[in-house]
Every structure is written in structure tokens, then in C-alpha cells.
N, C-alpha and C. Protein backbone atom coordinates (compact mmCIF):
# COMPACT_ATOMS: atom_id res chain seq x y z
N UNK A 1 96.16 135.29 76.31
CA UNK A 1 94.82 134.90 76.71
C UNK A 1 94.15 134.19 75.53
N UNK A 2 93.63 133.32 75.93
CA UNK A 2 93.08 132.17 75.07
C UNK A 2 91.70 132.94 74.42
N UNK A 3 91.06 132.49 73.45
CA UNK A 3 89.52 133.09 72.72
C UNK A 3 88.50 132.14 73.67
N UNK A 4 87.75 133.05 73.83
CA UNK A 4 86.50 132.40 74.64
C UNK A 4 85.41 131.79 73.97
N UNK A 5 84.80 131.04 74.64
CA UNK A 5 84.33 130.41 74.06
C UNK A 5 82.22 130.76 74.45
N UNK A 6 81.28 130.69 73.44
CA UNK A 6 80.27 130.93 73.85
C UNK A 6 79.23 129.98 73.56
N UNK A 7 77.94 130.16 74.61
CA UNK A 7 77.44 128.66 73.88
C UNK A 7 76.00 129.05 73.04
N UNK A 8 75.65 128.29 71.81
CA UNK A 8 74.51 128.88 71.26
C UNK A 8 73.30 129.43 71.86
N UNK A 9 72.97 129.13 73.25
CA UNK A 9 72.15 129.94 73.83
C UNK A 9 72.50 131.29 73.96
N UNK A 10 73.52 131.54 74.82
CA UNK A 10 74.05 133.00 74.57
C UNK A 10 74.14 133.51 73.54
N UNK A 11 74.49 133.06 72.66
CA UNK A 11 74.53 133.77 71.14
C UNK A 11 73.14 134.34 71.05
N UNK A 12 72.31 133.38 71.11
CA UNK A 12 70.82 133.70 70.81
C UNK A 12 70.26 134.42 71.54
N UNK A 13 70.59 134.97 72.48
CA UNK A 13 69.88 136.20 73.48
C UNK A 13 70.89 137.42 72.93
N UNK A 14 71.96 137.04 72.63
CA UNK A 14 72.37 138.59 72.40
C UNK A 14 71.99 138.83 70.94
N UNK A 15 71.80 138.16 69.90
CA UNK A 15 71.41 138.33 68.64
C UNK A 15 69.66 138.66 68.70
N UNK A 16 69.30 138.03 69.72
CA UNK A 16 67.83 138.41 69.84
C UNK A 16 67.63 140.05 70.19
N UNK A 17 68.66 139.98 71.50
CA UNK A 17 68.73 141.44 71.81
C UNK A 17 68.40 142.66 70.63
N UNK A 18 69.91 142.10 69.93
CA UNK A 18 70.61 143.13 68.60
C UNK A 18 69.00 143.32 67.84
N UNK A 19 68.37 142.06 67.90
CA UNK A 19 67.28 142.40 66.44
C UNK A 19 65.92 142.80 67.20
N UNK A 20 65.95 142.82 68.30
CA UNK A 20 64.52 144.19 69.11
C UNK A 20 65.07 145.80 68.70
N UNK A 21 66.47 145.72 68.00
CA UNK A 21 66.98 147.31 68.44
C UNK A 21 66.30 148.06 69.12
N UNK A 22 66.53 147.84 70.25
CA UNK A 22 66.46 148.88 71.52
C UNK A 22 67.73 149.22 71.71
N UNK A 23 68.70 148.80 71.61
CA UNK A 23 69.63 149.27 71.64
C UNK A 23 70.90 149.03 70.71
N UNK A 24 71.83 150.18 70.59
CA UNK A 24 72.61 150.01 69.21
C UNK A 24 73.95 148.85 69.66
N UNK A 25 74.31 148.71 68.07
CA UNK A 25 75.32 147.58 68.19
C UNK A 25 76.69 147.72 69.33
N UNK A 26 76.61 149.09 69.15
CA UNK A 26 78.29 149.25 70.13
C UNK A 26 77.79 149.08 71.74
N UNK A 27 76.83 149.52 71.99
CA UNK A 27 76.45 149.99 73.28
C UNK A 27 76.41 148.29 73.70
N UNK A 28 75.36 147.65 73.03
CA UNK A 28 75.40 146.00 73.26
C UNK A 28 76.85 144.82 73.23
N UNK A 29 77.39 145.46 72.46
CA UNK A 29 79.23 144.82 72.15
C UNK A 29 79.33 145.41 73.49
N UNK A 30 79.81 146.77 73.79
CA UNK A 30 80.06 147.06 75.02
C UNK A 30 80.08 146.62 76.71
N UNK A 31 78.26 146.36 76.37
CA UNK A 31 77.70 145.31 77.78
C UNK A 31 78.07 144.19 78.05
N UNK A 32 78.80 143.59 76.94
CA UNK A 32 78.89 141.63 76.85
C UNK A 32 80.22 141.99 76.73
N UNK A 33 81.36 143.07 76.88
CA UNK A 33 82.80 142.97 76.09
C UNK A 33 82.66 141.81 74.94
N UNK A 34 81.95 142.28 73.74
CA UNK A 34 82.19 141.76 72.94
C UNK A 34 82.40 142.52 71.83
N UNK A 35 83.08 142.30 70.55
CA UNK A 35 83.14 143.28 69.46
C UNK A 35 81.87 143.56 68.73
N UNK A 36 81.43 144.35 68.03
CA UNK A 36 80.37 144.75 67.35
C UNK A 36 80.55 144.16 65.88
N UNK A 37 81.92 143.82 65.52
CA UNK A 37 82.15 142.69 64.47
C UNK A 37 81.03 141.33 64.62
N UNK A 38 81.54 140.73 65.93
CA UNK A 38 81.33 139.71 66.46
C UNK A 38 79.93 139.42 66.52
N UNK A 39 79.17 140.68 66.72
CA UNK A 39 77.76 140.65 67.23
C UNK A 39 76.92 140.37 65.58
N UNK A 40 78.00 141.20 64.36
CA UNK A 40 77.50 141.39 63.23
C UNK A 40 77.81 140.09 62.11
N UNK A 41 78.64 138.80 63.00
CA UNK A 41 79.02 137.48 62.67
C UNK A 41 77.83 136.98 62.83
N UNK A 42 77.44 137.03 64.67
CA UNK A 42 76.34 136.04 64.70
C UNK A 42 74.74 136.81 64.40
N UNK A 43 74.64 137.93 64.05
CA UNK A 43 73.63 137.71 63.52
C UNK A 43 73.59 137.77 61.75
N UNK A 44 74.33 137.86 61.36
CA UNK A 44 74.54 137.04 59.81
C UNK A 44 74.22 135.94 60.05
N UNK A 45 74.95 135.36 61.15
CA UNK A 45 74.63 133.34 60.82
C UNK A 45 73.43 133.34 61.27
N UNK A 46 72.84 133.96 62.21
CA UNK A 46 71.68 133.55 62.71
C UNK A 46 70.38 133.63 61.99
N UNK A 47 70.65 134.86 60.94
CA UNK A 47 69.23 135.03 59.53
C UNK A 47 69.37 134.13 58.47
N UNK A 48 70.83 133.78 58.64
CA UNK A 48 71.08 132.85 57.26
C UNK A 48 70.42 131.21 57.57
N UNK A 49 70.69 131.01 59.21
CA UNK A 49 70.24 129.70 59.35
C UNK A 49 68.69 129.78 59.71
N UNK A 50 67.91 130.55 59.75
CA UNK A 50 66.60 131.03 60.48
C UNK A 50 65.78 129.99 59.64
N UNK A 51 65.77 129.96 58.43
CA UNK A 51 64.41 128.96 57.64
C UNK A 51 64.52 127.59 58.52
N UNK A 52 66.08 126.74 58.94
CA UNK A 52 66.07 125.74 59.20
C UNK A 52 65.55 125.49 60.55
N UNK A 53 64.76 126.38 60.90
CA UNK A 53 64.46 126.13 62.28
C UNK A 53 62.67 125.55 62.30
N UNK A 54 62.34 126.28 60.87
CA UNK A 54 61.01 125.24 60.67
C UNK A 54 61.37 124.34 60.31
N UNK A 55 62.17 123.94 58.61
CA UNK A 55 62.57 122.87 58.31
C UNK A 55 63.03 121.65 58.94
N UNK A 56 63.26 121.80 60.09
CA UNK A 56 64.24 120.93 60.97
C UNK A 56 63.02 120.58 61.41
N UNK A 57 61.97 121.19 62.09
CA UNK A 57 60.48 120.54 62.83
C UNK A 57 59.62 119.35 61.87
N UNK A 58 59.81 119.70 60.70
CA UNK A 58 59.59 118.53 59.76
C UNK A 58 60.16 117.42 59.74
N UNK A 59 62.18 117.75 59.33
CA UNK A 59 63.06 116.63 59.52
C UNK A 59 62.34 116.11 60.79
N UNK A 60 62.88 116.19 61.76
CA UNK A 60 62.23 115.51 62.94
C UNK A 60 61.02 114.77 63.33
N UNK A 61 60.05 115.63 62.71
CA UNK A 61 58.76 114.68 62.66
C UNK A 61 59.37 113.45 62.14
N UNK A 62 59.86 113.59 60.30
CA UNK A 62 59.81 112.35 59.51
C UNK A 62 60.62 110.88 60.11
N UNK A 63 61.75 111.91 60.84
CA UNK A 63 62.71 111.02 61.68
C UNK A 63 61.93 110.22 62.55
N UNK A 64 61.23 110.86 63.71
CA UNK A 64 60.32 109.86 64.53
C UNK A 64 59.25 108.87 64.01
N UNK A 65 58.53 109.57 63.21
CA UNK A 65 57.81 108.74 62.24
C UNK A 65 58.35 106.73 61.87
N UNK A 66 59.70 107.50 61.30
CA UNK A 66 60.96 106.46 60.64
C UNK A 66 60.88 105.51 61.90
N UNK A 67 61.79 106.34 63.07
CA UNK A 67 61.76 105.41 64.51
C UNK A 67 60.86 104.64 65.07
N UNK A 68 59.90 105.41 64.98
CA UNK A 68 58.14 104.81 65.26
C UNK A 68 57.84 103.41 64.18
N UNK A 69 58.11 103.40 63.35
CA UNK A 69 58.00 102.22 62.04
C UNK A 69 58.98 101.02 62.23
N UNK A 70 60.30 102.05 62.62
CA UNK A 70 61.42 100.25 62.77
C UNK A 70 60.89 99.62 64.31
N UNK A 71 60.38 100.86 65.47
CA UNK A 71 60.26 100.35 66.11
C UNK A 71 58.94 98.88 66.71
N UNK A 72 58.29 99.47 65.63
CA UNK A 72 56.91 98.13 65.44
C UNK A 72 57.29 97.45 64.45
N UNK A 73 58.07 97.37 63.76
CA UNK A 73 58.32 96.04 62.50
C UNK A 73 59.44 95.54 64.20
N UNK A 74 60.37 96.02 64.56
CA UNK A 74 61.33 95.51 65.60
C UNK A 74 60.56 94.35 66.70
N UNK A 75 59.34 95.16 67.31
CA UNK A 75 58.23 94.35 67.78
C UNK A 75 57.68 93.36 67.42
N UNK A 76 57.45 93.86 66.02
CA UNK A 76 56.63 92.11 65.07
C UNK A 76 57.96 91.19 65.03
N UNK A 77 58.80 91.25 64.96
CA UNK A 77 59.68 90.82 64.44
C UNK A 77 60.09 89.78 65.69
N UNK A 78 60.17 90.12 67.16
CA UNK A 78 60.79 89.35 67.92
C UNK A 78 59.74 89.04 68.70
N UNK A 79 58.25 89.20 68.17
CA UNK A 79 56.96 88.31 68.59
C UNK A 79 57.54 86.99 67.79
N UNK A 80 57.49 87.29 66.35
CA UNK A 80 57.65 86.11 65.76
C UNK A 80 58.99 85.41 66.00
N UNK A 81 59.95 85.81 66.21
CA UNK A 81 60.82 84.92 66.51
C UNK A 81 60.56 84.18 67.93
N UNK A 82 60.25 84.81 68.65
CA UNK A 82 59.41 83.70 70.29
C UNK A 82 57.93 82.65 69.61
N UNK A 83 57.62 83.29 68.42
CA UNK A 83 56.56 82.11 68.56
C UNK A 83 57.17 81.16 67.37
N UNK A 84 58.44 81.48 66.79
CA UNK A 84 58.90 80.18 66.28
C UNK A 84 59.91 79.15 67.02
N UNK A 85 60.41 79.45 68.05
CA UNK A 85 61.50 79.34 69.10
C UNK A 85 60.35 78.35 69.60
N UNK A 86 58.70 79.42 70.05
CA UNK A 86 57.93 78.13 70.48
C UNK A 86 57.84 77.20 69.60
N UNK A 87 57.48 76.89 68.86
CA UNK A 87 57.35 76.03 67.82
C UNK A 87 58.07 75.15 67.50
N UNK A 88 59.33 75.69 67.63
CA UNK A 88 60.90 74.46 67.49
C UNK A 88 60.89 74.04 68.21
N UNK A 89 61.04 74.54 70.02
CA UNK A 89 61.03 73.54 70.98
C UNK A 89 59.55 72.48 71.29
N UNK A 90 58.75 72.74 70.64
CA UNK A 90 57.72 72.19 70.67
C UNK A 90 57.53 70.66 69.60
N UNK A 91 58.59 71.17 68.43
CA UNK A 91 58.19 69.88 67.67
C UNK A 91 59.76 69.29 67.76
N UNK A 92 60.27 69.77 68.26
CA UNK A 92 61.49 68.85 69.24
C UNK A 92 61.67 68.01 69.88
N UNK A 93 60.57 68.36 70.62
CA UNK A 93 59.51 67.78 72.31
C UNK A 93 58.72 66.47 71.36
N UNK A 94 58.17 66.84 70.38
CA UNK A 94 57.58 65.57 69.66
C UNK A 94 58.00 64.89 69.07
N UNK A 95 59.16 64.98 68.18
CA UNK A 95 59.91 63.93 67.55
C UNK A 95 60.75 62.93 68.38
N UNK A 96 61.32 63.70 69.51
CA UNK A 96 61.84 63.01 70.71
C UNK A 96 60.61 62.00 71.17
N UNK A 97 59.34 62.06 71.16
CA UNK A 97 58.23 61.68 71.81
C UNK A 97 57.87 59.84 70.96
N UNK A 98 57.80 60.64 69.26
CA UNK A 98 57.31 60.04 68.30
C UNK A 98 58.28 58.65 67.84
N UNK A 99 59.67 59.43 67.36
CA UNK A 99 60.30 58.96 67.06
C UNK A 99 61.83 58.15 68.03
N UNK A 100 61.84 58.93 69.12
CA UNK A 100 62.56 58.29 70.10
C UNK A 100 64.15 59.11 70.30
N UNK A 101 64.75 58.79 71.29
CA UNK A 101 65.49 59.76 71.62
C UNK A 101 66.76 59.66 70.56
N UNK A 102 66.60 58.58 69.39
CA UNK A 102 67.77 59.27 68.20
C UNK A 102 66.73 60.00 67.27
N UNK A 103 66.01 61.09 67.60
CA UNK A 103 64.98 61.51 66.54
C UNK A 103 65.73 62.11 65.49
N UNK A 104 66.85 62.70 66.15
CA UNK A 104 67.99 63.78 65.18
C UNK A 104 68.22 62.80 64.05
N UNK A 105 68.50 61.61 64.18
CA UNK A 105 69.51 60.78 63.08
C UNK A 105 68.25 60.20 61.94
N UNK A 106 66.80 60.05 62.71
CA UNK A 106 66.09 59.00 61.71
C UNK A 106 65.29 60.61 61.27
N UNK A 107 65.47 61.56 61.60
CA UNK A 107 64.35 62.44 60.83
C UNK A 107 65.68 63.66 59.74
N UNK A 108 66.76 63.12 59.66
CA UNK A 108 67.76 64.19 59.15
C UNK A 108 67.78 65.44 59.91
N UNK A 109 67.45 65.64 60.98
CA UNK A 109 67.83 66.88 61.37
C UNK A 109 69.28 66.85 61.48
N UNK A 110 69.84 68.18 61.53
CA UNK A 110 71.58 68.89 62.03
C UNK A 110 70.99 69.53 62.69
N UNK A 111 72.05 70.17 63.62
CA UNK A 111 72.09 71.23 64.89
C UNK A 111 73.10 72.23 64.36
């Protein structure tokens, strides 16, 4: 038989359980067939990782923050490229106008 597998929610209700002690470690291993080792794994990991659960509400702010910033420079950014796009096809439109349809050759433009 293969090791089972559990998912961090479950962990976290039975470690929550374990730390109301209402009831003792074996009796709770017992209810879940799980070992009382097992129960005494995840709540080691679970006090050891406990600070990062504020810390992480910060990371995250700063992260969105970050996202929030590329996402308006991203905005400015492809305003201005449409209003130079306008601008090129616009003085395109005039040299063709001004200078005549070899405008490319008498004004040095390349493509």
C-alpha cells in the first residue's frame, strides 16, 4: 500500500484540533488513523512556519503594489506608443503630400 497523501487544509484542521487540546494526541491519531508521530510532524512544522503567515500579508501587499506600478508605467507606455504610431502615420501622410510620392528617397528616410 502506497503512503497517502494529505492536503494542507487537512493538516490544518487536525493541527488546529491538536492545539485546542480537547483532546489528547493518541485519541486524535486514532480518529484520522493517523500516527501520533505524524500529528507531532505537522504540528512542529506548523509553529515553526506560523510567523510567515503575517509576513507573507506584507510580501503580498509589496508584490501587488510592484504589479500595480508595472501595470500603469505598462499603460503609459502603450498610450505613448499609439500616439507616436499617430504621429508617424501622420507625418508620412505629409511628406507624401509635401514632397510627393518619392518622399522616402528626397527626405532620407529607410523603412
Amino acid at each position: 500500500m502506497g503512503r497517502r497523501k494529505f492536503t494542507a487544509e487537512f493538516k490544518t484542521k487536525i493541527v488546529l484540533e491538536l492545539l485546542k487540546e480537547e483532546k489528547q494526541i493518541g485519541e486524535l491519531a486514532a480518529e484520522h488513523e493517523l500516527s501520533p508521530n505524524q500529528l507531532r510532524n505537522w504540528k512542529k512544522e506548523f509553529l515553526e512556519n506560523a510567523p510567515q503567515v503575517f509576513s507573507q500579508s506584507k510580501q503580498e501587499k509589496e508584490l501587488r503594489a510592484q504589479e500595480k506600478a508595472l501595470d500603469e508605467e505598462r499603460t503609459e507606455l502603450m498610450a505613448k506608443v499609439g500616439q507616436l504610431t499617430i504621429e508617424n502615420d501622420w507625418l508620412k501622410k505629409k511628406s507624401k503630400e509635401v514632397l510627393g510620392v518619392d518622399w522616402e528617397t528626397k527626405s532620407g528616410f529607410k523603412k
